[in-house]
C-alpha atoms as a PDB file:
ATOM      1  CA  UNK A   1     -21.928 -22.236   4.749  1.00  0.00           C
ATOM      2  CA  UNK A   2     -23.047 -19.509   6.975  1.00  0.00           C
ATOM      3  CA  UNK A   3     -26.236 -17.189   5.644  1.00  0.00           C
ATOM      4  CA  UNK A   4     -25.598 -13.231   4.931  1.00  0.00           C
ATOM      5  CA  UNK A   5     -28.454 -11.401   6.253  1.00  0.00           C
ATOM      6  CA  UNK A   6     -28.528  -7.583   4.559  1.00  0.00           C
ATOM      7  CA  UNK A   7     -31.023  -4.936   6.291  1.00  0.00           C
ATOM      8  CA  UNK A   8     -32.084  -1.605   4.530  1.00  0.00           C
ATOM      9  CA  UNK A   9     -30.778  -2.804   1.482  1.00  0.00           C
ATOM     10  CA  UNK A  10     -30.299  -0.103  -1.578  1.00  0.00           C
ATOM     11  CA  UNK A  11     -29.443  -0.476  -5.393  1.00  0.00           C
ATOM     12  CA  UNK A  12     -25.525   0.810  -3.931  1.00  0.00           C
ATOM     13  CA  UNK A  13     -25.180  -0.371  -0.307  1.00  0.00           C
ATOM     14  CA  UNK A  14     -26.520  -2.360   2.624  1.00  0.00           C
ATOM     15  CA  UNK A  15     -26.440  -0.327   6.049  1.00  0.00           C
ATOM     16  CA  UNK A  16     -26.359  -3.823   8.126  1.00  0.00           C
ATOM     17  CA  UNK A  17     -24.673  -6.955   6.818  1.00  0.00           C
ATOM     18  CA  UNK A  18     -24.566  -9.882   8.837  1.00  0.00           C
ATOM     19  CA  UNK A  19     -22.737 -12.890   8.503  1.00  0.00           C
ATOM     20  CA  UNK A  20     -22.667 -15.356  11.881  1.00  0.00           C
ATOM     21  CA  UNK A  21     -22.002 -13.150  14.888  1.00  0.00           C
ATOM     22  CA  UNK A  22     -20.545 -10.385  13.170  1.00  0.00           C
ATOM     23  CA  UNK A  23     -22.054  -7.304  12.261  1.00  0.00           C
ATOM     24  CA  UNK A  24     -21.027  -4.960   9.459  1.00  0.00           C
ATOM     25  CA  UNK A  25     -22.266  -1.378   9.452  1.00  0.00           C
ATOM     26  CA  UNK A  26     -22.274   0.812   6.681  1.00  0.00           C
ATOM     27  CA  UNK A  27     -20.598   4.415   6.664  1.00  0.00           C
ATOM     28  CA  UNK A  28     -22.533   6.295   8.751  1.00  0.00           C
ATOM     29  CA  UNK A  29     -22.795  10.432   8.473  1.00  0.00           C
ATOM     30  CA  UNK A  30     -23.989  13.202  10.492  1.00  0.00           C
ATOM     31  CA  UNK A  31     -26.687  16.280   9.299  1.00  0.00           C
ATOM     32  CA  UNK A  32     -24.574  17.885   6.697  1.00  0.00           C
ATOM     33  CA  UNK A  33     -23.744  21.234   7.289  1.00  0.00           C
ATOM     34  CA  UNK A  34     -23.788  20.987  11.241  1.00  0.00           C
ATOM     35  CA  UNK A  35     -20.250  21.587  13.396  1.00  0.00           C
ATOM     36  CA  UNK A  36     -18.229  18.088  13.680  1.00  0.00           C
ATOM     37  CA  UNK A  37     -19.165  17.594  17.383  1.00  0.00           C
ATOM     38  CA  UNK A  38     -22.729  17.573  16.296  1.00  0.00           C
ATOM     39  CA  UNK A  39     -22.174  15.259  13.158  1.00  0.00           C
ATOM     40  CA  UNK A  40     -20.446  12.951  15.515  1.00  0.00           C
ATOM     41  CA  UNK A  41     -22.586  12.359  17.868  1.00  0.00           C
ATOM     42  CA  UNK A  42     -25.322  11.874  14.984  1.00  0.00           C
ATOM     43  CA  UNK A  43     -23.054   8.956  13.460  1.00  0.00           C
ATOM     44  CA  UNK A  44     -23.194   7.498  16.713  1.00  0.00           C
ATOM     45  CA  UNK A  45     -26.477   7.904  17.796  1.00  0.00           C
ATOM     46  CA  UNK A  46     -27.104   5.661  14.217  1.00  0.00           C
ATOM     47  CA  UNK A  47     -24.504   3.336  15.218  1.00  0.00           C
ATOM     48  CA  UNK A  48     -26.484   2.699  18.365  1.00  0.00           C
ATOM     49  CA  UNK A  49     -29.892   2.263  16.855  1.00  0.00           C
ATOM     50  CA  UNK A  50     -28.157   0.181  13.973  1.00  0.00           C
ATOM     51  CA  UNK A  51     -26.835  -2.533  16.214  1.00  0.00           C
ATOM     52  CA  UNK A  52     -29.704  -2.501  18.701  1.00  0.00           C
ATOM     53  CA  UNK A  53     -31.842  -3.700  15.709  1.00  0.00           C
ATOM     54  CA  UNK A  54     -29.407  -6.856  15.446  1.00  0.00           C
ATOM     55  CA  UNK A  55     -29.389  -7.290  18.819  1.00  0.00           C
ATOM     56  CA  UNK A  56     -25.525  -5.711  19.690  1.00  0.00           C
ATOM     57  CA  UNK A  57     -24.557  -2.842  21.574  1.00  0.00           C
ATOM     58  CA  UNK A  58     -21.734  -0.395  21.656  1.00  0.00           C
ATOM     59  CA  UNK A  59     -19.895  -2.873  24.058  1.00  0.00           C
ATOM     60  CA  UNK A  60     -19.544  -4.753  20.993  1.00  0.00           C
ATOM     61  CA  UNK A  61     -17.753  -3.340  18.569  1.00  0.00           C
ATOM     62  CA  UNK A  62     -14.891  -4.557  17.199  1.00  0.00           C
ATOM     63  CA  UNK A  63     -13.252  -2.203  15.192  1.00  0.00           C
ATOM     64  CA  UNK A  64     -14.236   1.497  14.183  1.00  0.00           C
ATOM     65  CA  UNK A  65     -12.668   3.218  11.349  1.00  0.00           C
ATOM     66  CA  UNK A  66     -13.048   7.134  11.319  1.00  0.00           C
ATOM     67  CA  UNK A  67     -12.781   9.571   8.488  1.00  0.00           C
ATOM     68  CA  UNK A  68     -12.444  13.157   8.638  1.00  0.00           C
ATOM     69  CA  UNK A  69     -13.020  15.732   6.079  1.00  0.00           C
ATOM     70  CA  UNK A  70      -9.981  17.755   8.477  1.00  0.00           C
ATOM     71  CA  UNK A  71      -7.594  16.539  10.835  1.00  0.00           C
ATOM     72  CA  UNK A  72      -8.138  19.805  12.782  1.00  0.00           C
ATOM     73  CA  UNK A  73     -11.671  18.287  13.296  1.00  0.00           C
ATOM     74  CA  UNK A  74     -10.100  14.972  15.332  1.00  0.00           C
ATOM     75  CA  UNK A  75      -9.872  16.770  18.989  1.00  0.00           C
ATOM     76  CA  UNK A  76     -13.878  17.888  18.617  1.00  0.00           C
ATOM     77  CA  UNK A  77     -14.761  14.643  17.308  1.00  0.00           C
ATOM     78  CA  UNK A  78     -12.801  12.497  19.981  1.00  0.00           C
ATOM     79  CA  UNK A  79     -14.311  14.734  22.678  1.00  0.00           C
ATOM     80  CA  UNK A  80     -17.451  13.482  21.817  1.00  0.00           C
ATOM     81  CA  UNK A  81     -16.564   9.397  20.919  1.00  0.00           C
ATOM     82  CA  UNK A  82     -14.850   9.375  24.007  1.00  0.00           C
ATOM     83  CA  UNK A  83     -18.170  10.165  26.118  1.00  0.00           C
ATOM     84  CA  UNK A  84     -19.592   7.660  24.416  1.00  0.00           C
ATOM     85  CA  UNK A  85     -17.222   4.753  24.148  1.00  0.00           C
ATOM     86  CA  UNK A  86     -17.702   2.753  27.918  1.00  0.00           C
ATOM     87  CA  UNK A  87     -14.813   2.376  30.006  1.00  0.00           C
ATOM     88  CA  UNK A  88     -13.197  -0.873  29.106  1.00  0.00           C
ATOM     89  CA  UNK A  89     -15.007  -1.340  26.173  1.00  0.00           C
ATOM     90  CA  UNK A  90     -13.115   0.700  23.686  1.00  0.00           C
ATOM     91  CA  UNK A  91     -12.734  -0.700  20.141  1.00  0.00           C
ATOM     92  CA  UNK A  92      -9.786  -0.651  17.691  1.00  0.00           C
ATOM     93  CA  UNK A  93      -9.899   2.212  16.224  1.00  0.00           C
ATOM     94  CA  UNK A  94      -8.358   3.990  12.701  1.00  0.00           C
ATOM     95  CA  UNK A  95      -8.867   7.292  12.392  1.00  0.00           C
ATOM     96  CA  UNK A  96      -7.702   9.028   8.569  1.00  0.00           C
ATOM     97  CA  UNK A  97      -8.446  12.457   6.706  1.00  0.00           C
ATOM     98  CA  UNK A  98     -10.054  12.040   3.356  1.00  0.00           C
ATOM     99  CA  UNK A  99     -12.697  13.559   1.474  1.00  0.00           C
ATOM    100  CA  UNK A 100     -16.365  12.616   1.980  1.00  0.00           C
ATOM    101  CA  UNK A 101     -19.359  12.198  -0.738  1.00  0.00           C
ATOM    102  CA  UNK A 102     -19.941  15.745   0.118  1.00  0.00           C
ATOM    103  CA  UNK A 103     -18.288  18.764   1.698  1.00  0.00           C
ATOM    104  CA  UNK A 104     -21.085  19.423   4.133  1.00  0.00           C
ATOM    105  CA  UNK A 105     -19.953  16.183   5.553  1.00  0.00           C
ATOM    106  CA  UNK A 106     -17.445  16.033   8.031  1.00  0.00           C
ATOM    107  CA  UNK A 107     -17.124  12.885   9.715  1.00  0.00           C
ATOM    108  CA  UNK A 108     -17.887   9.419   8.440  1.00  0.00           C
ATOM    109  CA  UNK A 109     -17.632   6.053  11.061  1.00  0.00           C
ATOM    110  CA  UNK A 110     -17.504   2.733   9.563  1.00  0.00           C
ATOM    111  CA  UNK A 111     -17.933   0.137  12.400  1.00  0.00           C
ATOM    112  CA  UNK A 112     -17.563  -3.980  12.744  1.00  0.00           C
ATOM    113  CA  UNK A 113     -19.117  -5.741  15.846  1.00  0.00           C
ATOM    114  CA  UNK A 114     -20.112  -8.889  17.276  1.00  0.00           C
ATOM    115  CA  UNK A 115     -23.329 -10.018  18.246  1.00  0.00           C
END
């Protein structure tokens, strides 16, 4: 049976689960309030530090899933994933509209990866 390692574990949530080689992130949200471009790039800026502590990357990830508050939002927010995403390294991806934990929140990105 292979172990589950949990990091920055809460009563409600883990934000790292591992099990093996793969690499579960929690939801991860911008600084509420700000434009969606700047959200975005906060959620990914976490995303990085997140899977450097497990020893991943960016080049690693699996499969994103993307929530917006607004569909209008998706051309901001993809103007700033796709600067970050490396060339040949891009993930599947889902990308929905629903509503987040709170409406100062615009953007959420839930993220598998491999070690």
């Amino acid at each position: 049976m292979t172990d589950i390692t949990r990091h920055h574990t809460a009563t409600r949530m883990s934000q790292i689960v591992e099990l093996g080689d793969t690499i579960y992130l929690a939801g991860q949200v911008g600084t509420a309030g700000a434009p969606v471009a700047q959200q975005t790039q906060d959620c990914l800026d976490k995303i990085d530090a997140l899977l450097a502590e497990v020893g991943s990357d960016k080049t690693r990830i699996l499969q994103t899933t993307i929530w917006l508050a607004d569909m209008k939002d998706f051309a901001a927010m993809n103007a700033v994933w796709d600067a970050w995403v490396p060339e040949g390294h891009a993930p599947a991806r889902a990308c929905g509209e629903a509503r987040l934990a709170t409406p100062e929140y615009l953007v959420e990105f839930i993220v598998v990866a491999a070690r």
